[in-house]
PDB file of N, CA and C in Angstrom:
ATOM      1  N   UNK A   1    -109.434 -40.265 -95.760  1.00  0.00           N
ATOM      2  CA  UNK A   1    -110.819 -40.043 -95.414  1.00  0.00           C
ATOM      3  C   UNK A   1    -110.935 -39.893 -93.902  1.00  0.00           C
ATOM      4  N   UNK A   2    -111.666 -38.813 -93.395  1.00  0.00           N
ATOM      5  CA  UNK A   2    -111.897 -38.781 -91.810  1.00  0.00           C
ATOM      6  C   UNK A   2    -113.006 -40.208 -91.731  1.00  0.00           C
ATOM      7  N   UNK A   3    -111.788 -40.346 -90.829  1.00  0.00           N
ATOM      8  CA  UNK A   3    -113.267 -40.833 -89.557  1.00  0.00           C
ATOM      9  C   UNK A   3    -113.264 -40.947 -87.810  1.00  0.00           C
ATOM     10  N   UNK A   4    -114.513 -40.369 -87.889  1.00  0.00           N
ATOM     11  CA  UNK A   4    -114.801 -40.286 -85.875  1.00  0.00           C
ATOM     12  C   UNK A   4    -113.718 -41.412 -85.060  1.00  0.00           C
ATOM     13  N   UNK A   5    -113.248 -41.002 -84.098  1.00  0.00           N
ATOM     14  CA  UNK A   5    -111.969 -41.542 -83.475  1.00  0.00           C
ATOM     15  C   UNK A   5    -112.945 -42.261 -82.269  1.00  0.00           C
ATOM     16  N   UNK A   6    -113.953 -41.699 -82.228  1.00  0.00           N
ATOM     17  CA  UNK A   6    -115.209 -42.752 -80.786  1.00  0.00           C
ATOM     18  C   UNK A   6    -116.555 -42.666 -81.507  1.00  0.00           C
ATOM     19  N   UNK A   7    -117.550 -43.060 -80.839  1.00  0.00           N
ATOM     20  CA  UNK A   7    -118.664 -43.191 -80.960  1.00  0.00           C
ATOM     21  C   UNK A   7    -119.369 -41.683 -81.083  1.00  0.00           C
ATOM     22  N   UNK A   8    -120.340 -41.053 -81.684  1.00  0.00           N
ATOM     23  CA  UNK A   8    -121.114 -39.607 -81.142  1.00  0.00           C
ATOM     24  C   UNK A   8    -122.100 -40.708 -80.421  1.00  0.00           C
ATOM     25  N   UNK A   9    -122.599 -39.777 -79.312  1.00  0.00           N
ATOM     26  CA  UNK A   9    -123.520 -40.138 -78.181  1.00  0.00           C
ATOM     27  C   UNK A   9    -124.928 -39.364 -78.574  1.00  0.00           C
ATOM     28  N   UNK A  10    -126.084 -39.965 -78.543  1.00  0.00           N
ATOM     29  CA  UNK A  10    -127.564 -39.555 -78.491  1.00  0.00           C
ATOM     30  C   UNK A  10    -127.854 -37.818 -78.036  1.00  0.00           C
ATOM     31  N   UNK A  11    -126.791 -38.006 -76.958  1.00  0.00           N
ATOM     32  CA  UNK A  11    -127.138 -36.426 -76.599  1.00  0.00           C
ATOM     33  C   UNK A  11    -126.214 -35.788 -77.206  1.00  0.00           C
ATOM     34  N   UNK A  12    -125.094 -35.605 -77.642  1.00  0.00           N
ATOM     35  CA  UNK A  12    -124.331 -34.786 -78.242  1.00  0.00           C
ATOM     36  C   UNK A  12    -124.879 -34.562 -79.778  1.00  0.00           C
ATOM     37  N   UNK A  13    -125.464 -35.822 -80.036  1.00  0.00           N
ATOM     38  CA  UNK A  13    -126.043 -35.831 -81.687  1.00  0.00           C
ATOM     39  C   UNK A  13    -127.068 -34.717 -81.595  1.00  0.00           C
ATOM     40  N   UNK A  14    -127.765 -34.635 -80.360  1.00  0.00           N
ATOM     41  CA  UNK A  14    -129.471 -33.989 -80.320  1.00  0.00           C
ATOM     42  C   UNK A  14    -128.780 -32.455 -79.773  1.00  0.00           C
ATOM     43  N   UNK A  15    -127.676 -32.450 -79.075  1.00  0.00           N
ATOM     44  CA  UNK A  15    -127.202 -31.010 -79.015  1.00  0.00           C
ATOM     45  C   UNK A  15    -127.209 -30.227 -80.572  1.00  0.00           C
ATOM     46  N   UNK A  16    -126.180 -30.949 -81.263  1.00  0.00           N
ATOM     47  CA  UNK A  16    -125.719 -30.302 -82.488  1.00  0.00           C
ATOM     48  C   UNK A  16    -127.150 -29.936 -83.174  1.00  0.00           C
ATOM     49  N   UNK A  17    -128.082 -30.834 -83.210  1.00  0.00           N
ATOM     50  CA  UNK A  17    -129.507 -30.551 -83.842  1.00  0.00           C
ATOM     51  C   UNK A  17    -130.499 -29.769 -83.418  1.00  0.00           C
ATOM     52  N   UNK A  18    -129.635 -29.326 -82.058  1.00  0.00           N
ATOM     53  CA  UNK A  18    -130.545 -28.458 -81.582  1.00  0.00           C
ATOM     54  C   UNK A  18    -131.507 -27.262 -82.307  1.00  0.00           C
ATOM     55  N   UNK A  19    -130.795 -26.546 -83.465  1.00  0.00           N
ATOM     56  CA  UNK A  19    -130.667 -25.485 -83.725  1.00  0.00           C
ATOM     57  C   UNK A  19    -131.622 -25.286 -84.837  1.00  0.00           C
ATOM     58  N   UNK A  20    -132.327 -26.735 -85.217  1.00  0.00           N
ATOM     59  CA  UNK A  20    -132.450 -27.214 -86.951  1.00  0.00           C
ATOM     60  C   UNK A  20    -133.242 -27.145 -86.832  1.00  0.00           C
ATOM     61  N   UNK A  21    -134.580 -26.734 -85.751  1.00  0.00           N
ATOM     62  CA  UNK A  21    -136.155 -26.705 -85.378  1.00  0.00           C
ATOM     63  C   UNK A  21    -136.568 -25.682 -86.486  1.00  0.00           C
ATOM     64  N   UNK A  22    -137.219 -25.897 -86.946  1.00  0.00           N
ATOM     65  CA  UNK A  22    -137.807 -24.721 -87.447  1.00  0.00           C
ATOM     66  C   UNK A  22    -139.290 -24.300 -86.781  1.00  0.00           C
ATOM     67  N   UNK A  23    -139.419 -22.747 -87.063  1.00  0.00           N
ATOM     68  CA  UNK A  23    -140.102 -21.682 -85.675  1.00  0.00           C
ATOM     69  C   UNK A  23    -140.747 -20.914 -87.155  1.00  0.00           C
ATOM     70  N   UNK A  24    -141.668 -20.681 -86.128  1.00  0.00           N
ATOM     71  CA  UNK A  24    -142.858 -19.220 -87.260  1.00  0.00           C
ATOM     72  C   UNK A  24    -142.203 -18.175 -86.489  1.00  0.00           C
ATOM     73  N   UNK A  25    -142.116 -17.046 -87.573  1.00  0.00           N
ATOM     74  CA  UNK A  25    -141.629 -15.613 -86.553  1.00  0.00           C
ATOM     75  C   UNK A  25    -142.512 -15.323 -85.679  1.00  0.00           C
ATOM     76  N   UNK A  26    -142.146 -14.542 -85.160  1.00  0.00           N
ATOM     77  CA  UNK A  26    -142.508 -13.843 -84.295  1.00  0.00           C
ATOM     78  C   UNK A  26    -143.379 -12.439 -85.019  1.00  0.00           C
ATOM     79  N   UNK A  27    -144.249 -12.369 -84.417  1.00  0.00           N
ATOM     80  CA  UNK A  27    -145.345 -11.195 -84.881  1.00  0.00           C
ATOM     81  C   UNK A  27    -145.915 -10.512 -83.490  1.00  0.00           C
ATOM     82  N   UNK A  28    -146.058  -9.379 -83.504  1.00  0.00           N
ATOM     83  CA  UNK A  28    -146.773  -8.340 -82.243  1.00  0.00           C
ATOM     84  C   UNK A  28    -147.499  -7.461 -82.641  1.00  0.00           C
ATOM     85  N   UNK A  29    -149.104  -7.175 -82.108  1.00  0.00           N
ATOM     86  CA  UNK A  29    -149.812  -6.315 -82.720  1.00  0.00           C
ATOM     87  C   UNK A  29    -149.102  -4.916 -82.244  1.00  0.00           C
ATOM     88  N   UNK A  30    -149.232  -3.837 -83.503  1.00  0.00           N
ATOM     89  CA  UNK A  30    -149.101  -2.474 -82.981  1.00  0.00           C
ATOM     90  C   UNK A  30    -150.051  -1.481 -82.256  1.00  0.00           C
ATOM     91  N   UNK A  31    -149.649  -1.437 -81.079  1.00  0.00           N
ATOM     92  CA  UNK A  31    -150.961  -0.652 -80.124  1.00  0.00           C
ATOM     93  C   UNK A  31    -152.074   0.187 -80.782  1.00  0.00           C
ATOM     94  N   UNK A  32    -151.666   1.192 -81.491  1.00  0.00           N
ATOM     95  CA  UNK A  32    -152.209   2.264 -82.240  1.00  0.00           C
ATOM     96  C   UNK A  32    -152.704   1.788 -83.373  1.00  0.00           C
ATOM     97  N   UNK A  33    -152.131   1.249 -84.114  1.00  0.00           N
ATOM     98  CA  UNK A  33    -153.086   0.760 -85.478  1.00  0.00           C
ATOM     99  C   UNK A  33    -153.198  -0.906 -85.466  1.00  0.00           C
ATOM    100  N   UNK A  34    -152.987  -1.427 -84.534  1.00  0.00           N
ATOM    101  CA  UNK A  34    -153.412  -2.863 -85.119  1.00  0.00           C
ATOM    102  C   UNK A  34    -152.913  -3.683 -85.912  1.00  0.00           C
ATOM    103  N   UNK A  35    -151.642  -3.269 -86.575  1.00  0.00           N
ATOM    104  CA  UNK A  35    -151.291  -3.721 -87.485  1.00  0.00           C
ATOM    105  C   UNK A  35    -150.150  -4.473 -87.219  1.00  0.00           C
ATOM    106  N   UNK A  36    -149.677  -6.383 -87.998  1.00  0.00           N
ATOM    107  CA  UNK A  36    -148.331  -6.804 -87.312  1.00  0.00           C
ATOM    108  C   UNK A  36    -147.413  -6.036 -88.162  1.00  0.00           C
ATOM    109  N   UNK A  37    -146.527  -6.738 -86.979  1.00  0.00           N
ATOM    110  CA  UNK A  37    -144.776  -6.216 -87.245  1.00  0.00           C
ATOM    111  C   UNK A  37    -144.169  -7.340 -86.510  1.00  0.00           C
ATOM    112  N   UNK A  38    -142.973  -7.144 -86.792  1.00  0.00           N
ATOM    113  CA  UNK A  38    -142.180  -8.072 -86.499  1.00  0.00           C
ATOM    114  C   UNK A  38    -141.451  -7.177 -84.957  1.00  0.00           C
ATOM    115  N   UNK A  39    -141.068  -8.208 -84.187  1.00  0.00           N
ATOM    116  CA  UNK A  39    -140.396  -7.390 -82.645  1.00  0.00           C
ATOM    117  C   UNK A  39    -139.456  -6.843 -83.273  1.00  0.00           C
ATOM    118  N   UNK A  40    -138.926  -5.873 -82.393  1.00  0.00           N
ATOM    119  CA  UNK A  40    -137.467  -4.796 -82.732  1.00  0.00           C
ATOM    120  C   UNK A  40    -137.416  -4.764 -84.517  1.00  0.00           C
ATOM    121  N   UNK A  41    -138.355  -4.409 -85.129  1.00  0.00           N
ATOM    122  CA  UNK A  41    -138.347  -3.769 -86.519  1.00  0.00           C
ATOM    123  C   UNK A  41    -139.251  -2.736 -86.612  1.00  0.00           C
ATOM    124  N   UNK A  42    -138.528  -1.918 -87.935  1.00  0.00           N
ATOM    125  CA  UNK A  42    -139.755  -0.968 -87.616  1.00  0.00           C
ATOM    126  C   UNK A  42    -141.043  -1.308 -88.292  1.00  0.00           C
ATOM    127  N   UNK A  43    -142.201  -1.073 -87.881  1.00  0.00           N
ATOM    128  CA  UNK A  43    -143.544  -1.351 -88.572  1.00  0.00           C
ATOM    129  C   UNK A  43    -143.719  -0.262 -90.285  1.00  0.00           C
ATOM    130  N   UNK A  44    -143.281  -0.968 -91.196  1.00  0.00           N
ATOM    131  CA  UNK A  44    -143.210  -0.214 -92.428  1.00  0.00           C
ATOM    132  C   UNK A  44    -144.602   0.290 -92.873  1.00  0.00           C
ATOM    133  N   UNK A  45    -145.631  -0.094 -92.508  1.00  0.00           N
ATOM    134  CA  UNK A  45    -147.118   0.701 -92.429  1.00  0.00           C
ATOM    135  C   UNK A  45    -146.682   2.238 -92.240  1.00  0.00           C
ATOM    136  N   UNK A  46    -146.327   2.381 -90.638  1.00  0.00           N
ATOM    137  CA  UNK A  46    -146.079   3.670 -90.384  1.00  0.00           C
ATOM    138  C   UNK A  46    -145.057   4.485 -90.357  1.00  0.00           C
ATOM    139  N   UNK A  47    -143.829   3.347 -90.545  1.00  0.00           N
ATOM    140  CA  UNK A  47    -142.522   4.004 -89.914  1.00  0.00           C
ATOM    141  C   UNK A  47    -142.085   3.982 -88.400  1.00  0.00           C
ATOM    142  N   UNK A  48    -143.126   3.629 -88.033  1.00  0.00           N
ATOM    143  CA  UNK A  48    -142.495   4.560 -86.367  1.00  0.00           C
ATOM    144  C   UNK A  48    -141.859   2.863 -85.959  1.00  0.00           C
ATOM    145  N   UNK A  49    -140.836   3.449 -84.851  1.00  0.00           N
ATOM    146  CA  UNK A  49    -140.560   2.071 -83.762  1.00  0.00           C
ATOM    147  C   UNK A  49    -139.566   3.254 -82.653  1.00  0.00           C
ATOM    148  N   UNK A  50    -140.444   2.552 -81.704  1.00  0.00           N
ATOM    149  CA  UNK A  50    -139.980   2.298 -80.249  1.00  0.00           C
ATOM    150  C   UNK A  50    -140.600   3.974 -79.946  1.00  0.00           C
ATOM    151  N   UNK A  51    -142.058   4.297 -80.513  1.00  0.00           N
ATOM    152  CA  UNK A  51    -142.714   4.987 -80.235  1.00  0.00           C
ATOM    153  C   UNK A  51    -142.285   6.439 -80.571  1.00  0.00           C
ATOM    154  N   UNK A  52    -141.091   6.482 -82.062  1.00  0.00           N
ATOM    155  CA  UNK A  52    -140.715   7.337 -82.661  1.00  0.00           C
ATOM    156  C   UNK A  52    -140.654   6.897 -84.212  1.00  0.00           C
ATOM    157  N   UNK A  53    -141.123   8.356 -84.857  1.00  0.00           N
ATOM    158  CA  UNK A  53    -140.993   8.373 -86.394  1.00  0.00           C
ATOM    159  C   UNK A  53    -139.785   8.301 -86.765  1.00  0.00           C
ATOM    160  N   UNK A  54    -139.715   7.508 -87.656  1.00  0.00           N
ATOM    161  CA  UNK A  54    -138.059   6.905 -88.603  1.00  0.00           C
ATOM    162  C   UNK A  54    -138.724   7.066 -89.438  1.00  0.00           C
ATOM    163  N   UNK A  55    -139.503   6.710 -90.129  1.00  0.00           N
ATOM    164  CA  UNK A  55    -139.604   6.713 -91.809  1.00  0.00           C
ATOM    165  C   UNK A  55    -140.781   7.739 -92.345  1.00  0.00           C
ATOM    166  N   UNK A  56    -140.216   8.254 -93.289  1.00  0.00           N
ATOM    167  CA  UNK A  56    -141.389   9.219 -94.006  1.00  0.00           C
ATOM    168  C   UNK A  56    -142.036   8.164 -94.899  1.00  0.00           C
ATOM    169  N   UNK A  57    -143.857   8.113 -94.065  1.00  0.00           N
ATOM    170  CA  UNK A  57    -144.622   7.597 -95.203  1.00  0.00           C
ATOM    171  C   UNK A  57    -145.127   8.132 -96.420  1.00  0.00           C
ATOM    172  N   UNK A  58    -144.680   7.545 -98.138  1.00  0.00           N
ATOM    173  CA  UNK A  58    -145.550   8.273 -99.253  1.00  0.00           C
ATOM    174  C   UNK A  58    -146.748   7.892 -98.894  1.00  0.00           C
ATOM    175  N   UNK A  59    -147.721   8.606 -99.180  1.00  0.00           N
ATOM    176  CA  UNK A  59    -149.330   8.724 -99.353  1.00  0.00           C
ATOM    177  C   UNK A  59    -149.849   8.436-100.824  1.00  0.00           C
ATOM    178  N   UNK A  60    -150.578   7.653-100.963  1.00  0.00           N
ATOM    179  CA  UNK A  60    -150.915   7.448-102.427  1.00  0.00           C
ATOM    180  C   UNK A  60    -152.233   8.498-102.839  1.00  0.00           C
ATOM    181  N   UNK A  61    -152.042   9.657-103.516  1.00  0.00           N
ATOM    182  CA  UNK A  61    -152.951  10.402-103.702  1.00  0.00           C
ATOM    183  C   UNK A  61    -153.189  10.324-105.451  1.00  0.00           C
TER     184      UNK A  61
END
C-alpha cells in the first residue's frame, strides 16, 4: 500500500485544488444581432465568427 513519505503542506494541498473551482462560461453579446455565443466559437444563430461566414444558415420556410 502507498503511503506519503512526509507530510502534504496547506499550500501544496490548495495548489493541487486549484483547478476544482467551478466557473459559469463565458458568454459575449454579438455586435450585430445581440445574440450570446460563447468567445472563439462560432455563433450558430448565424454562422459567422471573427466577422466571416462559415456556416450556411437553413431558413425555416
Amino acid at each position: 500500500m502507498a503511503v506519503p513519505k512526509s507530510k502534504i503542506t496547506k499550500s501544496r494541498r490548495g495548489m493541487r485544488r486549484s483547478h476544482d473551482a467551478i466557473e459559469n462560461d463565458a458568454y459575449v453579446e454579438n455586435k450585430d444581432t445581440g445574440e450570446l455565443h460563447r468567445p472563439h466559437h462560432i455563433d450558430l444563430k448565424t454562422g459567422m465568427y471573427n466577422g466571416k461566414q462559415i456556416l450556411k444558415i437553413k431558413t425555416k420556410n
